[in-house]
Protein backbone atom coordinates (compact mmCIF):
# COMPACT_ATOMS: atom_id res chain seq x y z
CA UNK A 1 59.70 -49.41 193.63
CA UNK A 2 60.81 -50.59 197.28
CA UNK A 3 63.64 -49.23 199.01
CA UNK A 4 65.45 -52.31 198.50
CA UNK A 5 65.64 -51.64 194.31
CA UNK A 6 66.31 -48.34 194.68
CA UNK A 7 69.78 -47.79 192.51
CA UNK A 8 72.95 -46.53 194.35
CA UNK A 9 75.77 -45.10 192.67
CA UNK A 10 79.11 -47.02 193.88
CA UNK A 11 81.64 -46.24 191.77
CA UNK A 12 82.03 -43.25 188.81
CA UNK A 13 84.96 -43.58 186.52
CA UNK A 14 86.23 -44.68 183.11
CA UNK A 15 83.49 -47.15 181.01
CA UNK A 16 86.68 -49.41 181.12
CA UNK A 17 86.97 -49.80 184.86
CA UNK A 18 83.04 -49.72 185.34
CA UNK A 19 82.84 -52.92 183.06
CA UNK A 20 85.62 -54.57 184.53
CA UNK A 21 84.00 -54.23 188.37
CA UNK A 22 80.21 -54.90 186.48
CA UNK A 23 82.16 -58.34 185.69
CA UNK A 24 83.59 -59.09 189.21
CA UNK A 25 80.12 -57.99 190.50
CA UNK A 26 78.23 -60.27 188.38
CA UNK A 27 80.76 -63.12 189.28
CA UNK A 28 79.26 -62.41 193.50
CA UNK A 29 75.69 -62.43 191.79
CA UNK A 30 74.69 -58.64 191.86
CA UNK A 31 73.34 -56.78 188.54
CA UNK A 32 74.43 -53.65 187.93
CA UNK A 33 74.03 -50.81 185.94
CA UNK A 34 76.26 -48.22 184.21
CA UNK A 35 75.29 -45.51 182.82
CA UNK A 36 77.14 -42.63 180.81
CA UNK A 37 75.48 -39.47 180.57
CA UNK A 38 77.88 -37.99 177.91
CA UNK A 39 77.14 -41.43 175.41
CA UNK A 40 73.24 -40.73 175.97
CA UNK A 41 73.23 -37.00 174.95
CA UNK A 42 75.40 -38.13 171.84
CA UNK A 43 72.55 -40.78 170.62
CA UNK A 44 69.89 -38.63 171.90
CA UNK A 45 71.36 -35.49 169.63
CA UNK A 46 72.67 -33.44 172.61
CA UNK A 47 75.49 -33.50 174.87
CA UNK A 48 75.88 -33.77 178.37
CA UNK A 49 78.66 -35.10 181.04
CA UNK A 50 82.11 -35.58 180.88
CA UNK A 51 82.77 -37.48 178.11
CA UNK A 52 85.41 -39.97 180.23
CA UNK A 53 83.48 -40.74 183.39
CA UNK A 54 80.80 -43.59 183.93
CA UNK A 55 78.60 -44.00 187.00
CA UNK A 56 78.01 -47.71 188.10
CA UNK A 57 74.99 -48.93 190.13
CA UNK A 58 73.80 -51.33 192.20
CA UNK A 59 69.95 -52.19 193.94
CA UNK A 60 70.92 -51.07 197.45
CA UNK A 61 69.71 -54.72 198.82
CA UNK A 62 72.58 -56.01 196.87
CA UNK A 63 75.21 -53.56 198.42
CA UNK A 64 76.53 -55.30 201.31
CA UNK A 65 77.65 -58.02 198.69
CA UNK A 66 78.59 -55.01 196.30
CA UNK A 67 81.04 -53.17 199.08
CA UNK A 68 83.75 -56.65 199.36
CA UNK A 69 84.19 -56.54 195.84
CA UNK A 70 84.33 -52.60 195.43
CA UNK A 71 86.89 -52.82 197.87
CA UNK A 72 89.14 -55.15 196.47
CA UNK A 73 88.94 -53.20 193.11
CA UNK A 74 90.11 -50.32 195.00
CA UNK A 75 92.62 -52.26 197.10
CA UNK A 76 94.28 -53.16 193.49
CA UNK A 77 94.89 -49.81 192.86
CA UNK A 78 95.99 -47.97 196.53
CA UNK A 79 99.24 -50.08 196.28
């Protein structure tokens, strides 16, 4: 793995909000990834994270596309 497809967190919060920015991220063309520790323990027999909070990534040579629309998920919200 290059440094370019190395995974960087950019966003941890509820599943609900990570899908919604996965959506507005695939929209610009970037993949993403979210990933829920608490929902893996619980289908791998164990338990582990907070049970509310998601962590959503991106390949860090898709971040300065990532960043506009992180922002202007954010923006909605600062109002």
């Amino acid at each position: 793995m290059n440094e370019n497809d190395q995974l960087i967190v950019v966003y941890s919060g509820s599943e609900a909000s990570c899908l919604t920015i996965q959506a507005e991220l695939l929209k610009s063309g970037v993949e993403s990834m979210i990933k829920n520790d608490f929902q893996s323990g619980i289908l791998g027999g164990y338990s582990d994270g907070v049970s509310s909070v998601s962590d959503l990534y991106v390949r860090q040579k898709d971040l300065a596309v990532a960043e506009p629309v992180l922002r202007s998920y954010m923006d909605m919200f600062s109002e």
